[in-house]
N, C-alpha and C. Protein backbone atom coordinates (compact mmCIF):
# COMPACT_ATOMS: atom_id res chain seq x y z
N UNK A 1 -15.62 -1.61 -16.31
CA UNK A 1 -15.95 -1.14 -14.98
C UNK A 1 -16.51 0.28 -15.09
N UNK A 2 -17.82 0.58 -14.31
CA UNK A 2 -18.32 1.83 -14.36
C UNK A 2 -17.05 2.78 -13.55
N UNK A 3 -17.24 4.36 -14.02
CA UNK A 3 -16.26 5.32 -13.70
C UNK A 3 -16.81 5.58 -12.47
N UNK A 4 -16.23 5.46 -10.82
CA UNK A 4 -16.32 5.94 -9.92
C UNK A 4 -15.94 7.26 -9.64
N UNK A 5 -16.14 8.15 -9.12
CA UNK A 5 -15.64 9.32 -8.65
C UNK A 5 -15.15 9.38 -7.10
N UNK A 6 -14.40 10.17 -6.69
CA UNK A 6 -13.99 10.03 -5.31
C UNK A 6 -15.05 10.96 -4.25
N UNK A 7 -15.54 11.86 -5.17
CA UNK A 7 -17.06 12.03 -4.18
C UNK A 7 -18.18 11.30 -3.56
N UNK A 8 -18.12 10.28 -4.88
CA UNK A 8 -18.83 9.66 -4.76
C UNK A 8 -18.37 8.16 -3.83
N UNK A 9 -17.31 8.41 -3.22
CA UNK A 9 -16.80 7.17 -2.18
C UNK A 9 -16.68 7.96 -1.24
N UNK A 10 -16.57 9.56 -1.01
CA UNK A 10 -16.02 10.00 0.63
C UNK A 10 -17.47 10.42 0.36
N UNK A 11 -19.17 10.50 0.11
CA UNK A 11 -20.59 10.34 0.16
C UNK A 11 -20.97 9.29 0.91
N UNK A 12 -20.49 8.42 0.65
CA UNK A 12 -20.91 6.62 0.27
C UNK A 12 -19.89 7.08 2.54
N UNK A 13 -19.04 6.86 2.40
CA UNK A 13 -17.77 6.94 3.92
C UNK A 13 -19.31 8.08 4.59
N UNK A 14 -19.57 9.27 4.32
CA UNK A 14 -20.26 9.96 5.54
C UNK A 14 -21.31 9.43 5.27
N UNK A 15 -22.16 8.86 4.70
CA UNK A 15 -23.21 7.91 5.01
C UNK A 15 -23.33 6.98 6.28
N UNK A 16 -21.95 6.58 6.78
CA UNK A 16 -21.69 5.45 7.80
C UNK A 16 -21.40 6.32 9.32
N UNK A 17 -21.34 7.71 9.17
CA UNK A 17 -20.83 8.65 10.68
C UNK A 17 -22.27 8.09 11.46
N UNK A 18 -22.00 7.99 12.60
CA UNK A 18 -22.66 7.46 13.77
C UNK A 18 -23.03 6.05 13.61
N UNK A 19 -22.15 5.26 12.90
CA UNK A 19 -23.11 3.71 12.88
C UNK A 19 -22.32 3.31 14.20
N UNK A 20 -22.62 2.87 15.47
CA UNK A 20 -21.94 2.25 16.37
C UNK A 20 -20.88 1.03 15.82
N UNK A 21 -19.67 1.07 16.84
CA UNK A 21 -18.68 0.24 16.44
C UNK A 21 -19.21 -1.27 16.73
N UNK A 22 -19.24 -2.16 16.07
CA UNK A 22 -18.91 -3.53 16.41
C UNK A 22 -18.00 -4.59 15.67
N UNK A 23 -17.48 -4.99 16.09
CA UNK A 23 -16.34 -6.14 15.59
C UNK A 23 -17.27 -7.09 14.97
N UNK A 24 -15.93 -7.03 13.56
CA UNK A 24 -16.73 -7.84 12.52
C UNK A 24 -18.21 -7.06 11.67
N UNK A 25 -18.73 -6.72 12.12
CA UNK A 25 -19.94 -6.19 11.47
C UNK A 25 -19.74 -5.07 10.24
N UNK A 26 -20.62 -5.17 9.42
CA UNK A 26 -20.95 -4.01 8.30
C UNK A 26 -22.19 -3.60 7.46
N UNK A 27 -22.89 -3.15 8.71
CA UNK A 27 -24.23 -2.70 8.32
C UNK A 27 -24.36 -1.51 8.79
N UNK A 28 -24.91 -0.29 7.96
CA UNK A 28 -24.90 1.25 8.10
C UNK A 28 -25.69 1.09 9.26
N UNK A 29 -25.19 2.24 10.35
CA UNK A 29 -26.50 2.35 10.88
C UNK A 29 -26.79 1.23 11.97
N UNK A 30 -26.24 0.35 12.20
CA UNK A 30 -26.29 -1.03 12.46
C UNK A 30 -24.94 -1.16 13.97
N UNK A 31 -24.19 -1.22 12.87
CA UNK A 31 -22.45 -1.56 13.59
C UNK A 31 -21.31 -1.68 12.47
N UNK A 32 -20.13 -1.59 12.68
CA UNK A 32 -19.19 -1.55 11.83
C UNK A 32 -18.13 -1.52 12.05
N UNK A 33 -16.73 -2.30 12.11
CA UNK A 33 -15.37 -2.08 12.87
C UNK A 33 -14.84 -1.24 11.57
N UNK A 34 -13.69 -0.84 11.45
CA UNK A 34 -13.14 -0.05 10.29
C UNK A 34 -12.99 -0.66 8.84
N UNK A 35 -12.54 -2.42 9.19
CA UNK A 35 -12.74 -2.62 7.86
C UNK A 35 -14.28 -3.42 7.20
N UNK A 36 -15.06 -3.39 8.43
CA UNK A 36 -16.53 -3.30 7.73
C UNK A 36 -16.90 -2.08 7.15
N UNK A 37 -16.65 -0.61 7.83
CA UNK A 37 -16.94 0.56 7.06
C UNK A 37 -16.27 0.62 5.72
N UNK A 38 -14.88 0.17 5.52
CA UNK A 38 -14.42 -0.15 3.98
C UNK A 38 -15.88 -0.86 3.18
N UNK A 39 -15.96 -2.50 3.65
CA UNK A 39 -16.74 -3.07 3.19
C UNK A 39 -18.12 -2.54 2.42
N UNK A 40 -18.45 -1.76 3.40
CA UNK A 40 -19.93 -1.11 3.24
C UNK A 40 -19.97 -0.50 2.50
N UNK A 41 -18.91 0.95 2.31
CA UNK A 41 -18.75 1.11 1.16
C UNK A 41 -18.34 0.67 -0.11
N UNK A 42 -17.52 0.15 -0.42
CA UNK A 42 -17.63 -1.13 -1.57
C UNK A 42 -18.59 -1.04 -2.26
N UNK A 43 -19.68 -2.02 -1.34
CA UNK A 43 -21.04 -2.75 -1.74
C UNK A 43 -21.58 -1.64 -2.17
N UNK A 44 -21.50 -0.08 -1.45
CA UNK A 44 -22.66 0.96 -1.76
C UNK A 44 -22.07 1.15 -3.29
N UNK A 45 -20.82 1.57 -3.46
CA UNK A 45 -20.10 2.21 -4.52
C UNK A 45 -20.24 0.86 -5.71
N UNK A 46 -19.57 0.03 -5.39
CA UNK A 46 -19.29 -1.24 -6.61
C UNK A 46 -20.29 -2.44 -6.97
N UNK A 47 -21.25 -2.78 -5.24
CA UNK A 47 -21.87 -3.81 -5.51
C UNK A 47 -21.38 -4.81 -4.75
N UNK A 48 -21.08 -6.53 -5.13
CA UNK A 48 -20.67 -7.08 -4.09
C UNK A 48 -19.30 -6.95 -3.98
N UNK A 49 -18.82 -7.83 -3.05
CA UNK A 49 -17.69 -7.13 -2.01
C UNK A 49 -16.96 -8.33 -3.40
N UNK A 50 -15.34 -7.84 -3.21
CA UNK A 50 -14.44 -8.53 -4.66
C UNK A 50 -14.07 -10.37 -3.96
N UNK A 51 -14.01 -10.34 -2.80
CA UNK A 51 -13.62 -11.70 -2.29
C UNK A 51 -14.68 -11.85 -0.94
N UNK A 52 -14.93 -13.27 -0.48
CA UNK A 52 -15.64 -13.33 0.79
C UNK A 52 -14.56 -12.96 2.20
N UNK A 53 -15.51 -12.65 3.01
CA UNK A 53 -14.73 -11.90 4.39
C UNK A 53 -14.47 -13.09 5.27
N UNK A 54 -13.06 -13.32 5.68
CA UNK A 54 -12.94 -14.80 6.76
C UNK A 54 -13.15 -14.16 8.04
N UNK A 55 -13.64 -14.92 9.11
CA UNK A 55 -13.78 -14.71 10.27
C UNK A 55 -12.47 -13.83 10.95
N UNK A 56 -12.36 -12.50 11.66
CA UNK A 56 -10.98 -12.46 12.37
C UNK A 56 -10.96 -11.99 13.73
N UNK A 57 -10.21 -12.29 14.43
CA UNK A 57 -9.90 -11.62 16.09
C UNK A 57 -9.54 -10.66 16.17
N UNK A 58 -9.96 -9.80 17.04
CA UNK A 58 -9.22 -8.74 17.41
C UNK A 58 -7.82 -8.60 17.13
N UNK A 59 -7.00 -9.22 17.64
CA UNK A 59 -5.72 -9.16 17.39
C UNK A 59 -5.11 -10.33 15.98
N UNK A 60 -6.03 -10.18 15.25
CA UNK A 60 -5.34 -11.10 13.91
C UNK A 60 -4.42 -10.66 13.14
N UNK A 61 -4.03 -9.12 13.24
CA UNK A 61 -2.88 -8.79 13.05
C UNK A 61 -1.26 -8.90 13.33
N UNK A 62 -1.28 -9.06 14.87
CA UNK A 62 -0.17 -9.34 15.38
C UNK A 62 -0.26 -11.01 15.67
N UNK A 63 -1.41 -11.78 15.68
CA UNK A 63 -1.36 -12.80 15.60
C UNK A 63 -0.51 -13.56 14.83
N UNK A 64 -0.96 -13.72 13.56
CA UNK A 64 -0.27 -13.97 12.43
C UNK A 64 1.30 -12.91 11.62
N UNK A 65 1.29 -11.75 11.74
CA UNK A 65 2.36 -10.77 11.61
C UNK A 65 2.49 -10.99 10.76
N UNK A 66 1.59 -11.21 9.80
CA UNK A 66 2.12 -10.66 7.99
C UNK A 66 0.89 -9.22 7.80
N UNK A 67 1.08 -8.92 6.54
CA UNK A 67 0.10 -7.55 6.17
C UNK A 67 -0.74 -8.04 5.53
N UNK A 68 -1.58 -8.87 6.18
CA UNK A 68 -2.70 -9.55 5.38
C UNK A 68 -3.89 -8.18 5.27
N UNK A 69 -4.06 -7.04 5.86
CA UNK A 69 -4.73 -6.34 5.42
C UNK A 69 -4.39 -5.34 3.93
N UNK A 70 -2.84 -5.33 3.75
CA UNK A 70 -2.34 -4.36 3.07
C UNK A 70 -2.74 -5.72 1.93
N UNK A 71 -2.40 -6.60 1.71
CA UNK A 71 -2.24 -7.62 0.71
C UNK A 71 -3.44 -7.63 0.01
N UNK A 72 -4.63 -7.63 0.77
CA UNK A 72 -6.04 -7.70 0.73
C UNK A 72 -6.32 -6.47 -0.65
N UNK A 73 -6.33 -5.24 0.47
CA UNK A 73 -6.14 -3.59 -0.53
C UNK A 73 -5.50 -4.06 -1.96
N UNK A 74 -3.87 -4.63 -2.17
CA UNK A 74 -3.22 -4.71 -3.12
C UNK A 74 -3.98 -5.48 -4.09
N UNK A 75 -4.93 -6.51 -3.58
CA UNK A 75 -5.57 -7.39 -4.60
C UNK A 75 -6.29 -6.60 -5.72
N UNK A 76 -7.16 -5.47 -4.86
CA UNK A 76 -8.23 -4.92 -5.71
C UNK A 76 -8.07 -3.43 -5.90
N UNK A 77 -7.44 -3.19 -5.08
CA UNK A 77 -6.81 -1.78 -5.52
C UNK A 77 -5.89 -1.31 -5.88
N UNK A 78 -5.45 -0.30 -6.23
CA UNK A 78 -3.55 0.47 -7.24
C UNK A 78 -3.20 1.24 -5.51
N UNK A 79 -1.98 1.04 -5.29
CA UNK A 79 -1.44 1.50 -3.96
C UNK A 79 -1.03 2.65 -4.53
N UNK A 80 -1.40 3.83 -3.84
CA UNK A 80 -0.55 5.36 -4.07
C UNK A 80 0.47 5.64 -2.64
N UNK A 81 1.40 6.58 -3.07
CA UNK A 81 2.11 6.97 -2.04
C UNK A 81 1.26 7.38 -0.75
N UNK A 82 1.43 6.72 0.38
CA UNK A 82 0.64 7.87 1.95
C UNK A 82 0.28 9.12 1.48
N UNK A 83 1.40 9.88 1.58
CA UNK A 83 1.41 11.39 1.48
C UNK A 83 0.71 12.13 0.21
N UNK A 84 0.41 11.34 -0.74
CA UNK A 84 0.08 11.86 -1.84
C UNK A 84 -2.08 11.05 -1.93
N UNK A 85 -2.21 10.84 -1.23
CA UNK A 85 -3.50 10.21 -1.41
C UNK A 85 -4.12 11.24 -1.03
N UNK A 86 -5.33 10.65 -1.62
CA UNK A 86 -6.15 12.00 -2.31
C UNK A 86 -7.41 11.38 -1.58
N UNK A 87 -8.85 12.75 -1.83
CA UNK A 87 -10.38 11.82 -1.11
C UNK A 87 -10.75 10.72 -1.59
N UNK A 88 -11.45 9.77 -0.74
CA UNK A 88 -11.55 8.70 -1.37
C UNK A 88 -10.94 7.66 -1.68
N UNK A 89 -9.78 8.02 -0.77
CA UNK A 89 -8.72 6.78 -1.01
C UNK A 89 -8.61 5.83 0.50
N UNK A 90 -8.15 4.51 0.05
CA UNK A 90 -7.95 4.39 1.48
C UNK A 90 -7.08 4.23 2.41
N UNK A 91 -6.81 4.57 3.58
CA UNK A 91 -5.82 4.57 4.41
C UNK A 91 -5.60 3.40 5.36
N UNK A 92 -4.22 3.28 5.32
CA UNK A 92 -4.56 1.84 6.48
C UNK A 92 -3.00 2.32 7.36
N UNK A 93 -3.21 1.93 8.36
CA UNK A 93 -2.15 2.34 9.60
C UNK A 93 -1.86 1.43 10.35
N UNK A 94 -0.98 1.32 10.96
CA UNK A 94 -0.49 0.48 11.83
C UNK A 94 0.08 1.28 13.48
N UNK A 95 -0.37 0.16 14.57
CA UNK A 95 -0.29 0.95 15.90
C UNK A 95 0.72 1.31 16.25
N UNK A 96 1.65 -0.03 15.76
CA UNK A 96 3.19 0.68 16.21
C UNK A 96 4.49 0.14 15.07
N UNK A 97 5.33 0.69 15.18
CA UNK A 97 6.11 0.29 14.24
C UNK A 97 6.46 -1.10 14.67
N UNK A 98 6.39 -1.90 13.23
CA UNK A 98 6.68 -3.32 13.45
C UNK A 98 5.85 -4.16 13.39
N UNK A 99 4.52 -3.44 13.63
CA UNK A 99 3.28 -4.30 13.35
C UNK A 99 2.81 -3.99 12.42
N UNK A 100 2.16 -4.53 11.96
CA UNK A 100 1.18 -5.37 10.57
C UNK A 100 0.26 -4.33 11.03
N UNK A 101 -0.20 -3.17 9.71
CA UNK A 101 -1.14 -2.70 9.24
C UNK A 101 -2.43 -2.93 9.37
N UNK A 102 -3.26 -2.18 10.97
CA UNK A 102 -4.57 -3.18 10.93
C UNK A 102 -5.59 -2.28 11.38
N UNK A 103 -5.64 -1.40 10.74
CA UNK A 103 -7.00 0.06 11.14
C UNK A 103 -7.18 0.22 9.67
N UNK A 104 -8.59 0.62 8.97
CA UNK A 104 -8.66 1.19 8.05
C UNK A 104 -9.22 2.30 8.07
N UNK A 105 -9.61 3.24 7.16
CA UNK A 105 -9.87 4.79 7.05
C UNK A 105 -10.30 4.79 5.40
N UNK A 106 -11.11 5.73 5.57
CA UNK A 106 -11.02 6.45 3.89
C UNK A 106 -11.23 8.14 3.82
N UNK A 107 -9.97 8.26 3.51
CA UNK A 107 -9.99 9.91 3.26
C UNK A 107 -10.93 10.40 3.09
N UNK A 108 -11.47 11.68 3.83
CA UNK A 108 -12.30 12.48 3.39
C UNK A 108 -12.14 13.97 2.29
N UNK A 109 -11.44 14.41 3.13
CA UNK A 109 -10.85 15.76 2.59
C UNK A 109 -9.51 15.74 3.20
N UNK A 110 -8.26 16.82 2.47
CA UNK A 110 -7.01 16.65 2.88
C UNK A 110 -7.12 16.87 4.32
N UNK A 111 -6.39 15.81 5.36
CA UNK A 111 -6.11 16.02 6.26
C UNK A 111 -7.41 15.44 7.55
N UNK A 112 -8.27 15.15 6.85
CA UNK A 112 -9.30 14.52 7.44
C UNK A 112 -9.95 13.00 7.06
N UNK A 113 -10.03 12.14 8.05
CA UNK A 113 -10.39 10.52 7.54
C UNK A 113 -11.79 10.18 8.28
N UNK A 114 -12.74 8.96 7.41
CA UNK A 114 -13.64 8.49 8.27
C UNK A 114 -13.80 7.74 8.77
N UNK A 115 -13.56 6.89 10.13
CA UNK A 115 -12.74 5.60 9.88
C UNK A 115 -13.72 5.29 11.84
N UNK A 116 -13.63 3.78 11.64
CA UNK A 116 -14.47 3.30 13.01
C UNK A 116 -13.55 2.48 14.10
N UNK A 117 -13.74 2.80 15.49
CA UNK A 117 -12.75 2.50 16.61
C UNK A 117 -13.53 1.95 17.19
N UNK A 118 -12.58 0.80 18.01
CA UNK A 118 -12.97 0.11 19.47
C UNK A 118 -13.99 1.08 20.01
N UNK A 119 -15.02 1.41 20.88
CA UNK A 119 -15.40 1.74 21.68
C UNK A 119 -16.07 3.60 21.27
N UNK A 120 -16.09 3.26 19.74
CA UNK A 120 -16.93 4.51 19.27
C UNK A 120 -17.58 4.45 17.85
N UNK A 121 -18.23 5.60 17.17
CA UNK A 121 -18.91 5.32 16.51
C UNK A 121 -18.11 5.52 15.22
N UNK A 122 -18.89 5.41 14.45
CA UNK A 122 -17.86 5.79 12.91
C UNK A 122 -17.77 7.23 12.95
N UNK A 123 -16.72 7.87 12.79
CA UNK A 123 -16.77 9.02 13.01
C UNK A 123 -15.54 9.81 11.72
N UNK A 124 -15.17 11.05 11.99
CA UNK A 124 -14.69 11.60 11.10
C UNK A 124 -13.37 12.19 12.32
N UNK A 125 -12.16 12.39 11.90
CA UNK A 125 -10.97 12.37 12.67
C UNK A 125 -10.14 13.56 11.85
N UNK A 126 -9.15 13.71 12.51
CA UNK A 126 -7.93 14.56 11.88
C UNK A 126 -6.58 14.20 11.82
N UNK A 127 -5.62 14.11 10.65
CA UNK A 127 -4.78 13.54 10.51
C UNK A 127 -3.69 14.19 11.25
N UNK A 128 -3.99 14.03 12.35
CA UNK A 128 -2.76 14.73 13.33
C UNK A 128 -1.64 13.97 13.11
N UNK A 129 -0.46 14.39 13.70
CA UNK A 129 1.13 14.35 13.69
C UNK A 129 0.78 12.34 14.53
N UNK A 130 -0.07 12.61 15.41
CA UNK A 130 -0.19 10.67 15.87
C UNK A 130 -0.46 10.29 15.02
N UNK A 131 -1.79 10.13 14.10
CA UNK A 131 -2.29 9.41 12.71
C UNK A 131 -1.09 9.20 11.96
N UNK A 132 -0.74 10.96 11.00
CA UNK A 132 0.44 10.64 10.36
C UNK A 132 1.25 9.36 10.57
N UNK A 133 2.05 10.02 11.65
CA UNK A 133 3.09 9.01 11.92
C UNK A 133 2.62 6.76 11.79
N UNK A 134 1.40 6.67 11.97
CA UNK A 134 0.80 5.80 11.73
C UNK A 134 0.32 5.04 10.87
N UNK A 135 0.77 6.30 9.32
CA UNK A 135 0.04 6.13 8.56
C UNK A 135 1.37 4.92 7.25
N UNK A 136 0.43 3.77 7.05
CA UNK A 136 1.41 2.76 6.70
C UNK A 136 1.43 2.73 5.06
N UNK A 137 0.28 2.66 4.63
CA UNK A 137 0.02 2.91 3.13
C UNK A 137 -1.60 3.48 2.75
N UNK A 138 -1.73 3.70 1.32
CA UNK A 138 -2.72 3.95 0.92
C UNK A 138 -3.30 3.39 -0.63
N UNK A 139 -4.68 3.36 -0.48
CA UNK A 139 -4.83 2.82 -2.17
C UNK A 139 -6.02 3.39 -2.52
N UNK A 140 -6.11 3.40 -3.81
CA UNK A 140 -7.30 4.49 -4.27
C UNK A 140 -8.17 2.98 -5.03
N UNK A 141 -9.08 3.04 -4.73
CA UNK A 141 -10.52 1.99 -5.45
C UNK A 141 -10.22 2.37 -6.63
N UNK A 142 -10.69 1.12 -7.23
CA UNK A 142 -10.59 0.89 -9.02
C UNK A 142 -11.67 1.77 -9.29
N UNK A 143 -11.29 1.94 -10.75
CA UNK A 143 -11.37 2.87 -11.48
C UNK A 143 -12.02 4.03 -11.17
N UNK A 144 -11.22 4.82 -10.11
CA UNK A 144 -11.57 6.48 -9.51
C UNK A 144 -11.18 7.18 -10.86
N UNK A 145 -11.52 8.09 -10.55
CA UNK A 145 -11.85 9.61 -11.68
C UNK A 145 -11.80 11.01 -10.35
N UNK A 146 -11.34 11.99 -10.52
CA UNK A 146 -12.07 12.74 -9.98
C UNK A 146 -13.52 13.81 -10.12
């Protein structure tokens, strides 16, 4: 596997600021829900995506109530502690305690994520004391370097 750098994934993340939000979608520039902005980057950084994407609902998280997003991450990525993740890693949160892990993010710089919402664009955020508290796990993409 070629050596990634984590610049070279939070580059690849502000490439995607202003792509309008749409569910399901992952095209720069285009549309993108949070875990299409994962996606996109991927493809920019690695090439094709490691498994195909199944159709999901809005609420396919609490639908089903397992961590099928965290499980996903675990396939292809090494999980680091929350608190200790570094740029370039990715973040995934959950809305409330008890539910299944279903927003994604990828660190930018400490304390800052780039990550795409219902009803806005891909944008860049701050890991306030709400995020924090939200924040469920993290995993850094194969083979990072800094």
């Amino acid at each position: 596997m070629a050596v990634i750098t984590r610049d070279a994934l939070v580059d690849a993340a502000l490439g995607w600021l202003g792509t309008p939000y749409r569910h399901q979608a992952s095209l720069k520039g285009v549309g993108a829900d949070c875990l299409g902005l994962v996606r996109g980057v991927w493809r920019e950084v690695y090439g094709d995506e490691p498994e195909p994407m199944p159709a999901y609902t809005p609420d396919w998280a609490e639908a089903r109530g397992n961590e099928s997003l965290r499980d996903a991450a675990a396939r292809h990525m090494t999980s680091v502690d929350p608190v200790a993740a570094l740029p370039g890693d990715l973040l995934l949160f959950r809305w409330r305690e008890g539910l299944p892990a279903k927003h994604a993010a990828i660190l930018a710089v400490p304390g800052r994520f780039i990550h795409a919402h219902d009803g806005a664009a891909v944008a860049m955020a701050s890991l306030t004391p709400w995020w924090a508290r939200r924040l469920a796990f993290a995993f850094s993409f194969p083979g990072v370097t800094f």
